[in-house]
Protein backbone atom coordinates (compact mmCIF):
# COMPACT_ATOMS: atom_id res chain seq x y z
CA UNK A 1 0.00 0.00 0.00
CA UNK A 2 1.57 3.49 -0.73
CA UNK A 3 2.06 5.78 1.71
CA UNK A 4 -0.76 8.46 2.52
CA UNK A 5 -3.67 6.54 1.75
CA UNK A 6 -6.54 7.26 4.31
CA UNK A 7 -7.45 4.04 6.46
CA UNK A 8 -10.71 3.30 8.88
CA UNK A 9 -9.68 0.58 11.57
CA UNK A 10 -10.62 -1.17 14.38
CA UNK A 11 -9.07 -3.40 17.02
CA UNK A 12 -7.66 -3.09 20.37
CA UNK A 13 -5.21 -0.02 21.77
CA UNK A 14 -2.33 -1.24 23.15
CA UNK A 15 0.75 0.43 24.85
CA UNK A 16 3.97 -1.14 23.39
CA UNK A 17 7.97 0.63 23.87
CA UNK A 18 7.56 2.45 20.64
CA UNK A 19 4.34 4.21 21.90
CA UNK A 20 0.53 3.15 21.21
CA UNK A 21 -0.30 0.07 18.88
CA UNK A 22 -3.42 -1.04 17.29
CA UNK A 23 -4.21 -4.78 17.06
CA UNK A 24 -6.85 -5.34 14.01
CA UNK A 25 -9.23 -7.70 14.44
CA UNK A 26 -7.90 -9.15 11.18
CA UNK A 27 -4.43 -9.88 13.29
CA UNK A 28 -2.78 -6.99 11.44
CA UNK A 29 -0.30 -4.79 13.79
CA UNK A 30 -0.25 -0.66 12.88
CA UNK A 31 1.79 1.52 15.20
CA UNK A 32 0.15 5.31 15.80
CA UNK A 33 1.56 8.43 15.79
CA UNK A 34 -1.70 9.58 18.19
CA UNK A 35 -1.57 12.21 20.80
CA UNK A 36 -0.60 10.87 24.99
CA UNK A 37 -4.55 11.37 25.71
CA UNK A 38 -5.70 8.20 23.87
CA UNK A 39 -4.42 6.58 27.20
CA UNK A 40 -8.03 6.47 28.09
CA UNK A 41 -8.46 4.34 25.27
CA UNK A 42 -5.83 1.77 26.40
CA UNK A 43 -7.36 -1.94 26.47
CA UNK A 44 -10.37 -0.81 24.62
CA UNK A 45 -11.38 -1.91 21.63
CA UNK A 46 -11.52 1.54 19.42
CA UNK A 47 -11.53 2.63 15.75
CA UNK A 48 -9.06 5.19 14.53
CA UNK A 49 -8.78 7.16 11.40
CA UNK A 50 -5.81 8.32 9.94
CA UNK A 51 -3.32 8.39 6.89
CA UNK A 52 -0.93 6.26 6.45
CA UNK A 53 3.15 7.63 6.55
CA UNK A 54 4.96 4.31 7.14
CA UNK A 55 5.00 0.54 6.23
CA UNK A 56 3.11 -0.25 9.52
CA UNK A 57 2.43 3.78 10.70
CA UNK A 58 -0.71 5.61 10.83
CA UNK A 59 -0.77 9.24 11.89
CA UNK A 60 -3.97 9.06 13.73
CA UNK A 61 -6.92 12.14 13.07
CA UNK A 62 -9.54 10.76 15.13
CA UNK A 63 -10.17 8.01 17.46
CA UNK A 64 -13.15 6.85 19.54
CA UNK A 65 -14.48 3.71 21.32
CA UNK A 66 -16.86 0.91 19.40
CA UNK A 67 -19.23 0.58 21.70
CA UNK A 68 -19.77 4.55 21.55
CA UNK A 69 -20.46 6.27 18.37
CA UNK A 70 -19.14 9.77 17.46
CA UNK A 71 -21.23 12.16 17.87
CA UNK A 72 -22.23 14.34 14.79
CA UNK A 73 -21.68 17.80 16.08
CA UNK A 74 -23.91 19.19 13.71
CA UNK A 75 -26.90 17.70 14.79
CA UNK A 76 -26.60 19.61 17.65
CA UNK A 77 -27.22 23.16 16.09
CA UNK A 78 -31.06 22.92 15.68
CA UNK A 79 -31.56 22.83 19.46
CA UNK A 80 -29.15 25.32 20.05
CA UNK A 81 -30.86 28.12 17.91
CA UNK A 82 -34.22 27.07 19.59
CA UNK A 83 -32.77 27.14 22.77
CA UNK A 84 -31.36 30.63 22.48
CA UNK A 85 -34.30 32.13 20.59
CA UNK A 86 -32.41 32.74 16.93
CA UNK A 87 -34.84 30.88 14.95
């Protein structure tokens, strides 16, 4: 696969001497370049998204457990402009 290509994962966060890894539920290994507050996430079973910039290196843009969806923060306008009268 060439590097930069965009990639959806999921598997389980672990903490290895190189920093974070993420174990696929394929059995694939990818090592993340993701920010020291994903240590919530450690055990978990999350999906990241990132691009690719190394054989097995993803620089990670978002992350976020399975068993809770990201929120669309979007959807969240409509009740805010009712709420504060601007409709």
């Amino acid at each position: 696969m060439p590097k930069g290509t965009w990639h959806v994962e999921t598997g389980i966060l672990l903490a290895r001497q190189w920093g974070y890894a993420l174990e696929t539920d394929g059995g694939g290994m990818w090592q993340l370049d993701v920010p020291g507050s994903a240590r919530r996430y450690l055990g978990m079973r999350v999906t990241v998204e990132g691009r690719r910039s190394g054989f097995d290196m993803l620089d990670v843009h978002r992350i976020w457990p399975v068993d809770r969806p990201i929120e669309n923060p979007w959807r969240r306008w409509p009740t805010l402009i009712r709420r504060f009268g601007l409709s």
